[in-house]
Protein backbone atom coordinates (compact mmCIF):
# COMPACT_ATOMS: atom_id res chain seq x y z
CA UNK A 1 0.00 0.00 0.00
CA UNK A 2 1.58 3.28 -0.89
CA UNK A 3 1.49 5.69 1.74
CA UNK A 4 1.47 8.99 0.18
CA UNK A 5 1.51 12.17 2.36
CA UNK A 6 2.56 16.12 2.11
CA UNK A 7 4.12 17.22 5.21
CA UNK A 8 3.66 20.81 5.75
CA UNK A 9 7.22 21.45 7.53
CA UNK A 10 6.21 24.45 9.09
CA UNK A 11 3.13 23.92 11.23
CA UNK A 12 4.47 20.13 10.88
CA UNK A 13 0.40 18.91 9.61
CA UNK A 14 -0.11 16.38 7.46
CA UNK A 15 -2.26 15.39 4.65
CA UNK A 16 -2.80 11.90 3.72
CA UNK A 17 -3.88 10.20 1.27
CA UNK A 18 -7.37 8.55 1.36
CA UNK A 19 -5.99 4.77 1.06
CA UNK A 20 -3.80 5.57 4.29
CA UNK A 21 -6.55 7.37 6.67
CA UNK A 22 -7.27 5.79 10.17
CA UNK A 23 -10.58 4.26 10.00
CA UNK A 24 -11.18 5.66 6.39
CA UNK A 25 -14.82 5.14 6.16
CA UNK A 26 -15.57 7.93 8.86
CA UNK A 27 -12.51 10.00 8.31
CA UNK A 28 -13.02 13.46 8.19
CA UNK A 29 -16.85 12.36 7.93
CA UNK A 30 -18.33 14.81 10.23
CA UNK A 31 -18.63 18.83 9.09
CA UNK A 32 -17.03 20.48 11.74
CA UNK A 33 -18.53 24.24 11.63
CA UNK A 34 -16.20 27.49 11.09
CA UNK A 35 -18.54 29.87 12.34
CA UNK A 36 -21.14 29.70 15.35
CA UNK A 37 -21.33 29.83 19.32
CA UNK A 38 -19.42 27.97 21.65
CA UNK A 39 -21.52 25.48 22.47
CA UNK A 40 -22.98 24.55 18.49
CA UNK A 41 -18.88 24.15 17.89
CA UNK A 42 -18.73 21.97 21.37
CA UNK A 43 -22.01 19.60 20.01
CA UNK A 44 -20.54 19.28 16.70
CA UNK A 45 -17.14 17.94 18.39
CA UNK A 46 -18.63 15.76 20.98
CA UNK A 47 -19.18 12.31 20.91
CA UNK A 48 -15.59 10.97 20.21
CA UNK A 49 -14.86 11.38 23.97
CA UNK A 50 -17.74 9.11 25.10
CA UNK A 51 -16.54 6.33 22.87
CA UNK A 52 -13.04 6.58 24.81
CA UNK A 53 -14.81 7.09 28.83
CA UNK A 54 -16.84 3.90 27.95
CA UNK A 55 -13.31 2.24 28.40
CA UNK A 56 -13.35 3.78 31.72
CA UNK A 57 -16.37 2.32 33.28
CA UNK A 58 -15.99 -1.10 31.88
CA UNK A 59 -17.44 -3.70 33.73
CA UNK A 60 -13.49 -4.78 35.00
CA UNK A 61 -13.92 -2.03 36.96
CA UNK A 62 -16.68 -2.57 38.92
CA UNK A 63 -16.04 -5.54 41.25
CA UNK A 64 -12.86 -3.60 42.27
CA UNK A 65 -14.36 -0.40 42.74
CA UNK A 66 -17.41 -1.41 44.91
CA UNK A 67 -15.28 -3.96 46.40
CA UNK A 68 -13.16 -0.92 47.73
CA UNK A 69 -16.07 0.80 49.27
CA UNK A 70 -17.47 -2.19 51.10
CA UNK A 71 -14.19 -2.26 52.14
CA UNK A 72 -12.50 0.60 53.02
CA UNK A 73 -15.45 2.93 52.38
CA UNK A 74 -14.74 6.32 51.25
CA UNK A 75 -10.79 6.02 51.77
CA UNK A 76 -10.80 5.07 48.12
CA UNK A 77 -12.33 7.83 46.48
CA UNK A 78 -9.09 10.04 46.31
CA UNK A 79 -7.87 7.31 44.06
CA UNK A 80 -10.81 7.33 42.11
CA UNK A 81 -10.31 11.33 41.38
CA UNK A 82 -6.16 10.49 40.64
CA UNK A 83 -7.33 8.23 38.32
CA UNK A 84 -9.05 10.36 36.06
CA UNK A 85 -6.66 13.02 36.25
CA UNK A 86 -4.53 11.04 34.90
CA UNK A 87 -6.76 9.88 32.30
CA UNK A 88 -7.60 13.24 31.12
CA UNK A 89 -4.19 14.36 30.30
CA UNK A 90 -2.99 10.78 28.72
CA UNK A 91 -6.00 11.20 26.10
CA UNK A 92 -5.74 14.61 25.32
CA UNK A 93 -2.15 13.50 23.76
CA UNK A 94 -3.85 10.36 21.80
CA UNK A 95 -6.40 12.92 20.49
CA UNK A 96 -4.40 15.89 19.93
CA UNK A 97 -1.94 13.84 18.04
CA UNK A 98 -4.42 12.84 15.51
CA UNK A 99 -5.99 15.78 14.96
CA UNK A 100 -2.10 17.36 14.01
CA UNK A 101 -0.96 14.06 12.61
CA UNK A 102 -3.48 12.94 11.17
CA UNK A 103 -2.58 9.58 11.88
CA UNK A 104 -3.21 6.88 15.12
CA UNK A 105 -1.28 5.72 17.55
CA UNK A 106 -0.77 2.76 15.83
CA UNK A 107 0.01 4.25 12.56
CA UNK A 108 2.53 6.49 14.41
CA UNK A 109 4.26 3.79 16.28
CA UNK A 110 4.94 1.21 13.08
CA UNK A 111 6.11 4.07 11.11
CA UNK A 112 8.75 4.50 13.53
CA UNK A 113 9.87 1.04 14.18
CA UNK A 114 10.78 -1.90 12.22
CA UNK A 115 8.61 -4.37 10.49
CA UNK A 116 9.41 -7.00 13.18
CA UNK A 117 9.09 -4.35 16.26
CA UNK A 118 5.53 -3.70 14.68
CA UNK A 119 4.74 -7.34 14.91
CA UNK A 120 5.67 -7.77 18.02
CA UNK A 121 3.78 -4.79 19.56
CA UNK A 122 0.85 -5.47 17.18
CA UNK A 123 1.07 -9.15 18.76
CA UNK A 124 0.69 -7.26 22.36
CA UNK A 125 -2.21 -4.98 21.69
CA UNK A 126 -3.94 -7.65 19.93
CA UNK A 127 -3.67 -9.42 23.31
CA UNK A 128 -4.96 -6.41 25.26
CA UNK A 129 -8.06 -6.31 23.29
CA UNK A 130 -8.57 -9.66 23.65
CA UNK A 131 -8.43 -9.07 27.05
CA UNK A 132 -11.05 -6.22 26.80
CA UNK A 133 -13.15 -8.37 24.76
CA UNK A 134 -12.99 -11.49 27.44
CA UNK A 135 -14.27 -8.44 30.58
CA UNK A 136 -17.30 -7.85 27.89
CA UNK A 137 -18.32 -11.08 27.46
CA UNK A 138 -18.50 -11.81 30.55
CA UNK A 139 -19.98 -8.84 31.98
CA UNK A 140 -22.86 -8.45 29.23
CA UNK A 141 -23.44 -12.67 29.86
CA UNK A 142 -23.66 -12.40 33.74
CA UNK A 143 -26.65 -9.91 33.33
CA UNK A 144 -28.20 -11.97 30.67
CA UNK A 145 -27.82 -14.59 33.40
CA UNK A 146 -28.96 -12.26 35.90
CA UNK A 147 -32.09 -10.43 34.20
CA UNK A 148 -33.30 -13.62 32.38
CA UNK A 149 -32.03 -16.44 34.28
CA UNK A 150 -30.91 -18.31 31.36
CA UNK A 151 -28.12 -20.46 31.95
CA UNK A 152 -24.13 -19.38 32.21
CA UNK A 153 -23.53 -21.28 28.60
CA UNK A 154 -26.36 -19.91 26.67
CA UNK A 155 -25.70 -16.58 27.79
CA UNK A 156 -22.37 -16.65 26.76
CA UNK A 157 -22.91 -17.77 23.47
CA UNK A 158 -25.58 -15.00 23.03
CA UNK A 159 -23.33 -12.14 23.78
CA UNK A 160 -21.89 -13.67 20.44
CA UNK A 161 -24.69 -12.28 18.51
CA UNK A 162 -24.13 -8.35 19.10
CA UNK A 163 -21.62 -9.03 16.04
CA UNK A 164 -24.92 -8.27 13.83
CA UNK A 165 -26.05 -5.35 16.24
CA UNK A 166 -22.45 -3.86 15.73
CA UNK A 167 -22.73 -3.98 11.89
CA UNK A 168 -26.36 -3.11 11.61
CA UNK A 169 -25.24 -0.07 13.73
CA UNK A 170 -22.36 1.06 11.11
CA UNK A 171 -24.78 1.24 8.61
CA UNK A 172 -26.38 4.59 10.04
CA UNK A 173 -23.39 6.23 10.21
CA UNK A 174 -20.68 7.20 13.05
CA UNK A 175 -22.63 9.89 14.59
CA UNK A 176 -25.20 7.26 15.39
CA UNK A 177 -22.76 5.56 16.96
CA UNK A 178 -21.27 8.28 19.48
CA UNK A 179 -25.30 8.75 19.91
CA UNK A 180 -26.07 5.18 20.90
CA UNK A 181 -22.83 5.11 23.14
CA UNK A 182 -24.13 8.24 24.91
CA UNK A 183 -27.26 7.26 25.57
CA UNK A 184 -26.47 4.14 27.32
CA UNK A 185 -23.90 6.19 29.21
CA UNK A 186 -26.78 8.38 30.53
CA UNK A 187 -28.44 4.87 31.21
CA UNK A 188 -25.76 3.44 33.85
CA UNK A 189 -25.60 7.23 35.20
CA UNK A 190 -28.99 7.36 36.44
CA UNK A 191 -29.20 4.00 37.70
CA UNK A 192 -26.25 4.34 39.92
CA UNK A 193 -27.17 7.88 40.93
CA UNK A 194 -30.54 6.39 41.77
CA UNK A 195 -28.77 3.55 43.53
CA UNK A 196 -26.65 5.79 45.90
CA UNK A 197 -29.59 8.15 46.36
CA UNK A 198 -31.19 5.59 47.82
CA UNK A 199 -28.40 4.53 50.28
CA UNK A 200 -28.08 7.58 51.88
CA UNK A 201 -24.62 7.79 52.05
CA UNK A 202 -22.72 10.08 54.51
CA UNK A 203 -22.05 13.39 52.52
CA UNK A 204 -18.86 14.81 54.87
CA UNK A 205 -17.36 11.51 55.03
CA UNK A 206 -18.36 10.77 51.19
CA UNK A 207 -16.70 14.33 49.94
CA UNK A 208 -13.44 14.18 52.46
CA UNK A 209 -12.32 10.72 50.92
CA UNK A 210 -11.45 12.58 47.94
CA UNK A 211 -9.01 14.18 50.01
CA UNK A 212 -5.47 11.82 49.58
CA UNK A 213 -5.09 9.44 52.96
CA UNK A 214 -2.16 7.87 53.49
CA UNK A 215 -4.43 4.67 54.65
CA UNK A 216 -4.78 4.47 50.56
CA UNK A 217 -1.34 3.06 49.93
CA UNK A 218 -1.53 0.89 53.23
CA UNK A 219 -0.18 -2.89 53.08
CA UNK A 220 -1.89 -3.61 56.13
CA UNK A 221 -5.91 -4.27 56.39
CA UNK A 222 -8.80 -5.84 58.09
CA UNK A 223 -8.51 -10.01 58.23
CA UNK A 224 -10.40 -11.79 55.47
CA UNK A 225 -10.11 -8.31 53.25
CA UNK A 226 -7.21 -7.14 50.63
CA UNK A 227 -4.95 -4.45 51.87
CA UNK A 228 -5.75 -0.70 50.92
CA UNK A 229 -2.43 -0.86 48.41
CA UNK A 230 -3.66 -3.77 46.71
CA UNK A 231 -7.48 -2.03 46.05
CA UNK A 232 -5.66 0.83 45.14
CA UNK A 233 -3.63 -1.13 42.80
CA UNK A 234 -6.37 -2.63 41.15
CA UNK A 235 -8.45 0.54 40.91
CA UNK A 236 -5.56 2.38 39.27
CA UNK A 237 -4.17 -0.79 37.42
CA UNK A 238 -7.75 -0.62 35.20
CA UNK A 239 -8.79 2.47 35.05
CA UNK A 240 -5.48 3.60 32.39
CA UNK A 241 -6.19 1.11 29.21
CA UNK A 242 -3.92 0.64 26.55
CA UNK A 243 -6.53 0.35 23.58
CA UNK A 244 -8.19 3.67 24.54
CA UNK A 245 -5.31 5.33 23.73
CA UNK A 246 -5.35 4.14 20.27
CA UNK A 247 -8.74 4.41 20.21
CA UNK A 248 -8.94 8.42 20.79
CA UNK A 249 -5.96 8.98 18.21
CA UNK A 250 -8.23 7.72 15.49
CA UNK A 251 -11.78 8.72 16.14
CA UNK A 252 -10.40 12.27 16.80
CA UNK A 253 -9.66 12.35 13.61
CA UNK A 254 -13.87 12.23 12.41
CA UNK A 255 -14.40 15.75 12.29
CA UNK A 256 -13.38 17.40 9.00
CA UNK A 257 -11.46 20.57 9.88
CA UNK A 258 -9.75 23.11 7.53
CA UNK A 259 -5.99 21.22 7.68
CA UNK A 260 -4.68 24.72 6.25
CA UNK A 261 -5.16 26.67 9.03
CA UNK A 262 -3.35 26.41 12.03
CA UNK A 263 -6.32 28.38 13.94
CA UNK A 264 -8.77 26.00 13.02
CA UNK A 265 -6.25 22.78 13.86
CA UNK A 266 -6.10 24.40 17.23
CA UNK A 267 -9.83 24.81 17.44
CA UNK A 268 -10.52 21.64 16.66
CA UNK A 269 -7.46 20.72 19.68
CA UNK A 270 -9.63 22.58 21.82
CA UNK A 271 -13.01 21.01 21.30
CA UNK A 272 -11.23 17.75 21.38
CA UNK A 273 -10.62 18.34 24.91
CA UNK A 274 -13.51 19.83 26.02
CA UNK A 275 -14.84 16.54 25.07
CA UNK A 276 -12.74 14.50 26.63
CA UNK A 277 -12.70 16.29 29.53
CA UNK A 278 -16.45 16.35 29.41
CA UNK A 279 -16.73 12.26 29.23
CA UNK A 280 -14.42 11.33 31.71
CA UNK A 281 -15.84 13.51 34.34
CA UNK A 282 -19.01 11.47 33.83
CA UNK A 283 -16.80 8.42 33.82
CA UNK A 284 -15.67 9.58 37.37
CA UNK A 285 -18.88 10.11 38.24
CA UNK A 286 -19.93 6.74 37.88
CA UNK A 287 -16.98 5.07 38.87
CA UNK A 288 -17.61 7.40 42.19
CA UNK A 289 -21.03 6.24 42.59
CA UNK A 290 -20.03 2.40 42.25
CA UNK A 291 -17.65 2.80 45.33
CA UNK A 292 -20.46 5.30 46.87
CA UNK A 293 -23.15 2.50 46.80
CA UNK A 294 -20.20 -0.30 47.95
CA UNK A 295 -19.25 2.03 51.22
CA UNK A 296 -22.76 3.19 51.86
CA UNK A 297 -24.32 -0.14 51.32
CA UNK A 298 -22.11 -2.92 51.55
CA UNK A 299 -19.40 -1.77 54.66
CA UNK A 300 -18.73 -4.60 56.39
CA UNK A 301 -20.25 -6.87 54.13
CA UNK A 302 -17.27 -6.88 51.44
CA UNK A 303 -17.34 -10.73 51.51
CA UNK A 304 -21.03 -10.60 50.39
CA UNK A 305 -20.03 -8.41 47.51
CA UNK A 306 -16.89 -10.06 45.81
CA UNK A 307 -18.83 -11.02 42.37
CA UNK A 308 -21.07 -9.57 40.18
CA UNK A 309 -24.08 -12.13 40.98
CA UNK A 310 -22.99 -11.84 44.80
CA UNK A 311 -23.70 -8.05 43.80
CA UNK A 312 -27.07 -8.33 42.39
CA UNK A 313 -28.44 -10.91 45.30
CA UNK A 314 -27.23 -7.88 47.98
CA UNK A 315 -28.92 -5.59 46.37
CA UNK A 316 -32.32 -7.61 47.35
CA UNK A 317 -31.06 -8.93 50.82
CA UNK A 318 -32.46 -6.69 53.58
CA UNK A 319 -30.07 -8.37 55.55
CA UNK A 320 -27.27 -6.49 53.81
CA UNK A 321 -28.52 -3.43 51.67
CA UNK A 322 -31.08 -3.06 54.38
CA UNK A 323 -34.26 -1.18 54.16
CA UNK A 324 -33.47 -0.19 50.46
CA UNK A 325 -32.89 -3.35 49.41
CA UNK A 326 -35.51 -4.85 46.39
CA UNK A 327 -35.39 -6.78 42.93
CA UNK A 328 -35.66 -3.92 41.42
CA UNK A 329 -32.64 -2.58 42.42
CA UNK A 330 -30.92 -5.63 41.56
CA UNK A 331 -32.67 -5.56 38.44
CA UNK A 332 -31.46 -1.98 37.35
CA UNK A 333 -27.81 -3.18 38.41
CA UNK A 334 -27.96 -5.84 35.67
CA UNK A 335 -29.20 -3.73 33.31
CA UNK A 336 -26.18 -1.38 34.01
CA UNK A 337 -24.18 -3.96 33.41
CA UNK A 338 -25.73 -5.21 30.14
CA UNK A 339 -25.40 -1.53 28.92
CA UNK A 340 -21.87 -1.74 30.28
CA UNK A 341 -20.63 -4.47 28.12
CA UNK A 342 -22.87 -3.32 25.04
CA UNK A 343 -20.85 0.18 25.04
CA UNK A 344 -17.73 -1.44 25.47
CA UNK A 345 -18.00 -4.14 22.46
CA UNK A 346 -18.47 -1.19 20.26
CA UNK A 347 -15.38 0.40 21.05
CA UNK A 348 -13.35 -2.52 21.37
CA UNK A 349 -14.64 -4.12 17.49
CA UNK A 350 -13.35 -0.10 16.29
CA UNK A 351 -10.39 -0.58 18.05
CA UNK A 352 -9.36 -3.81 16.78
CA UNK A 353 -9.68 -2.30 12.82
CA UNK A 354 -7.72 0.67 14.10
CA UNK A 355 -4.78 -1.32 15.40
CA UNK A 356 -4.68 -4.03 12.77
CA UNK A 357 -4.97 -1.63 10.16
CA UNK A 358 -1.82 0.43 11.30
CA UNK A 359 0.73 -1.82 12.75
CA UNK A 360 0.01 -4.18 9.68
CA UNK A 361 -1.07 -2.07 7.04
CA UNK A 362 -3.94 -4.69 6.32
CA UNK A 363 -7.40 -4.12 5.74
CA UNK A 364 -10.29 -6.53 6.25
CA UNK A 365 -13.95 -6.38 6.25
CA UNK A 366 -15.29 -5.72 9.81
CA UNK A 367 -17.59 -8.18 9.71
CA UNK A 368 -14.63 -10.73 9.53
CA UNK A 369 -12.76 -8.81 11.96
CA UNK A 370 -15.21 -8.63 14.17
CA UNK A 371 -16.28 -12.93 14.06
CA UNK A 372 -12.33 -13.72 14.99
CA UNK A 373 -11.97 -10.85 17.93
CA UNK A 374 -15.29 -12.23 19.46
CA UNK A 375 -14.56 -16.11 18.72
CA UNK A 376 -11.23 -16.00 20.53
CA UNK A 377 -12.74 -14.08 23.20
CA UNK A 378 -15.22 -16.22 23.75
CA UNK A 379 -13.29 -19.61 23.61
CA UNK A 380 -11.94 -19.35 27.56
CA UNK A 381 -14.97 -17.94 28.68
CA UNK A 382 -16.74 -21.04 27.45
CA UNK A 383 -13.71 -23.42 28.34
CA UNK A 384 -14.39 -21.95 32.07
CA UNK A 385 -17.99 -21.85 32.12
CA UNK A 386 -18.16 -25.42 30.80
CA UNK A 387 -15.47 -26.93 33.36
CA UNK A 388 -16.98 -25.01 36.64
CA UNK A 389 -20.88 -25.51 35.15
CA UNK A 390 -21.70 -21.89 35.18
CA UNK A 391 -20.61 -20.88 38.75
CA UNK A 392 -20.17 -17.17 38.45
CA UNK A 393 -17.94 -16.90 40.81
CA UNK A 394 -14.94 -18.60 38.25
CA UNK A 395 -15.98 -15.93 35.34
CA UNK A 396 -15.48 -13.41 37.41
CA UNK A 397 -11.94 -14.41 38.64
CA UNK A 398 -11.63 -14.53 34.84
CA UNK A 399 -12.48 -11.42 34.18
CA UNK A 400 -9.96 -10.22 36.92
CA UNK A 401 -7.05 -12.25 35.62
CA UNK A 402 -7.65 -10.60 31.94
CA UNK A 403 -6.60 -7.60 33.45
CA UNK A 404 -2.93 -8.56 33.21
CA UNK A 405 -2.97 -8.40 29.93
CA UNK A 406 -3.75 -4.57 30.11
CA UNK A 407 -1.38 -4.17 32.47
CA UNK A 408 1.53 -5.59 30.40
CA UNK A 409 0.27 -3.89 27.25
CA UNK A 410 0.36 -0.09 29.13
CA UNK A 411 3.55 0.95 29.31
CA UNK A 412 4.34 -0.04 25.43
CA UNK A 413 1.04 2.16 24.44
CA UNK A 414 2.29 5.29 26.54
CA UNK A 415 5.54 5.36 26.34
CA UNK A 416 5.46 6.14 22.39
CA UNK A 417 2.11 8.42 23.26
CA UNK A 418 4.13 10.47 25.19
CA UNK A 419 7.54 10.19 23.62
CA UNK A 420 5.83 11.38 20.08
CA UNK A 421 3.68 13.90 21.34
CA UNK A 422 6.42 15.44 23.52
CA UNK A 423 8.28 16.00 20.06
CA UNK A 424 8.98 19.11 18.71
CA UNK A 425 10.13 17.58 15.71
CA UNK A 426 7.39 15.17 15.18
CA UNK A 427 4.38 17.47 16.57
CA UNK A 428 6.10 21.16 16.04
CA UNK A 429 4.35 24.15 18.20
CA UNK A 430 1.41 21.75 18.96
CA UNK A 431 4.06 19.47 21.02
CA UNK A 432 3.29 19.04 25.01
CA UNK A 433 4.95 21.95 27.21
CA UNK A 434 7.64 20.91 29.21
CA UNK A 435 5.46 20.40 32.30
CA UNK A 436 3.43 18.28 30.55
CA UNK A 437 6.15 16.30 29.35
CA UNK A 438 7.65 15.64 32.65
CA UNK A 439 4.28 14.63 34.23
CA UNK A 440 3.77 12.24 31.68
CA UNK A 441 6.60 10.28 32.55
CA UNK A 442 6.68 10.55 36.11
CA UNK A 443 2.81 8.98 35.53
CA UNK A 444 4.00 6.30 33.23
CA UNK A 445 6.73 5.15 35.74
CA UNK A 446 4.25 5.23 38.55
CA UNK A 447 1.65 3.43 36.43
CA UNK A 448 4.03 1.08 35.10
CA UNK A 449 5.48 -0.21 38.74
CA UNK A 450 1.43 -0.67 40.02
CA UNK A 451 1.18 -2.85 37.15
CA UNK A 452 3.63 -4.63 37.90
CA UNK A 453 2.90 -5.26 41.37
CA UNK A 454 -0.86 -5.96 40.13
CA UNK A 455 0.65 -8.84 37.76
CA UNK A 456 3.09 -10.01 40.16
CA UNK A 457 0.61 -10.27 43.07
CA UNK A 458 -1.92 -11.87 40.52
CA UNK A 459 0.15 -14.83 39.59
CA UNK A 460 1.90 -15.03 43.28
CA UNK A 461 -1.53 -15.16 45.09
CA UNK A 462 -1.34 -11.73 46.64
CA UNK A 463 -4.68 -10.53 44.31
């Protein structure tokens, strides 16, 4: 495939050729206005960011986040905040360096390596998503299991069938999309604002755990519980995702700006991050509310609370959510988690194209693309659910141990996020400021050694 660009060396922009566009369907697909009020430019920019917070909310966060409120909770909550902090600035570099480059992370990091240094990061993020696909599978076929009470295997193989719902939903174009995404968004909002409304939680000791405690980084806690570190650990470990990062450096690329004009490039930088910004503080939200509801509900019953299904059955026991407790809270849980997984297949199936597309340079249909992601997802989750005969406890230890795979894949996404958009010769007057810079890798070294202690207590017994 020829890769033909013009490099404008001044304000270092770049025009590429149609063949070589990150996801080239929807490319430059949406008008992006010159004229008009703040907030028509801000509507005609958003969406891209709630495709990237969906990976923030996952449902591999939510054991681990309520978990930490039944256990420690509020202490937790600083974390929470840290967390998407750190988010915020990590995808305001994936974003801003597609909008200047126009090209994604993965485009940007094979160009720069060797052909067998592509394959063998290709080989890595391929394993992440796989990963990412294995926590949506099993979230989205717990609530089937929950909500319908069909059993473990048939719900498994039915979370198969959103392949069709996927393509059906390309068809009406990529604003649809971001719509759809939103929507159910606003869906798992409400029901966990609901949730925590009803608990009643403590407001002064809800608002001063988002005030750093030492107790956070603790190694020593209750018997029978993990150890502050540890939650903390896991909290951080999966909120950061490797395939969001590539994710946000090609779908900020959707919105057709004038590539001319270095106002409008940092415009279109600006909405970009109002966005973002925008997304992820409803993706704090929510992951706030999910500790919330484990601290103001579940305290002291963290053993009660440990799966997904243990989840759901405490939401109805009065002997443990209490007066509020009733199906139909535990009914609106598993609907959040259905929506959940739902919002995060569609994100992971785009970023599967966007990563195949530029560490290999190969293009196939997504309908193909999509069969083999899901299929090789879907072949441990089966292997499990057939050996243990649907006990949900086992899928949910699943889910937990396909975080490692995240956690080896982050450091080889960031580094090169950072490292490019740090550039001045790659990125030019739109590169980070020096502050920036710094932060970036002071995160990605702390990141990178909780990882590491994640994976290493994960395989040692520790997790």
């Amino acid at each position: 495939m020829k890769n033909s660009t013009s490099i404008d060396p001044k304000h270092h922009l770049v025009e590429k050729a149609d063949d070589t566009l990150s996801l080239g369907d929807v490319n430059s697909s949406i008008e992006a206005p010159k004229d008009g009020s703040f907030w028509r430019k801000l509507l005609a920019f958003s969406g891209p960011g709630a495709l990237v917070a969906v990976g923030y909310m996952d449902p591999g966060n939510w054991v681990t986040s309520v978990g930490g409120g039944a256990q420690y909770r509020y202490v937790l909550l600083s974390v929470v905040l840290i967390s998407s902090l750190i988010a915020m600035m990590l995808q305001y570099m994936a974003g801003k360096l597609g909008i200047v480059k126009q090209e994604d992370l993965a485009q940007a990091t094979r160009d720069r390596t060797n052909k067998p240094g592509g394959i063998a990061l290709w080989l890595m993020t391929e394993l992440a998503l796989m990963a990412t696909d294995m926590a949506e599978v099993i979230g989205g076929a717990i609530a089937l299991h929950l909500l319908f009470g069909w059993s473990m295997i048939a719900s498994v193989l039915t979370t198969a069938f959103d392949v069709i719902l996927l393509l059906l939903l390309m068809r009406f174009g990529f604003r649809k999309i971001e719509a759809i995404v939103m929507t159910l968004i606003i869906t798992i909002l409400v029901i966990f604002a609901y949730l925590v409304i009803l608990s009643k939680p403590e407001l002064s000791a809800m608002f001063g755990g988002y005030l750093p405690q030492l107790q956070a980084v603790s190694t020593h806690g209750p018997k029978g519980v993990d150890s502050p570190l540890l939650m903390t650990l896991g909290i951080v470990g999966a909120t950061v995702m490797p395939h969001n990062l590539y994710l946000h450096s090609s779908i900020s690329q959707t919105r057709k700006i004038d590539r001319e004009s270095k106002s409008a490039v940092h415009e279109a930088i600006r909405f970009m991050t109002w966005d973002s910004n925008i997304q992820l503080s409803l993706a704090f939200v929510i992951n706030s509310l999910l500790l919330i509801l484990g601290a103001s509900l579940f305290f002291g019953h963290a053993d009660s609370v440990g799966t997904f299904g243990a989840m759901y059955n405490a939401l109805g026991d009065n002997a443990i959510a209490g007066a509020v407790a009733s199906p139909i809270l535990s009914t609106l849980f598993a609907v959040a988690l259905l929506a959940s997984g739902q919002n995060s297949t569609i994100t992971g199936t785009l970023t599967g194209e966007i990563i195949m597309e530029g560490f290999l340079h190969m293009r196939i249909p997504m309908w193909i693309r999509r069969v083999v992601t899901r299929g090789l997802a879907l072949i441990p989750v089966i292997i499990v659910t057939l050996i243990y005969g649907g006990e949900e406890g086992q899928l949910d230890k699943l889910l937990i141990q396909s975080q490692v795979f995240l956690s080896i894949a982050l450091p080889f996404a960031m580094a090169p996020l950072i490292m490019f958009t740090s550039s001045k010769k790659i990125m030019g007057e739109f590169a980070n400021p020096k502050w920036m810079t710094i932060l970036g890798w002071i995160v990605f070294v702390v990141l990178t050694g909780l990882n590491i202690k994640l994976v290493i207590d994960i395989f040692t017994g520790g997790a």
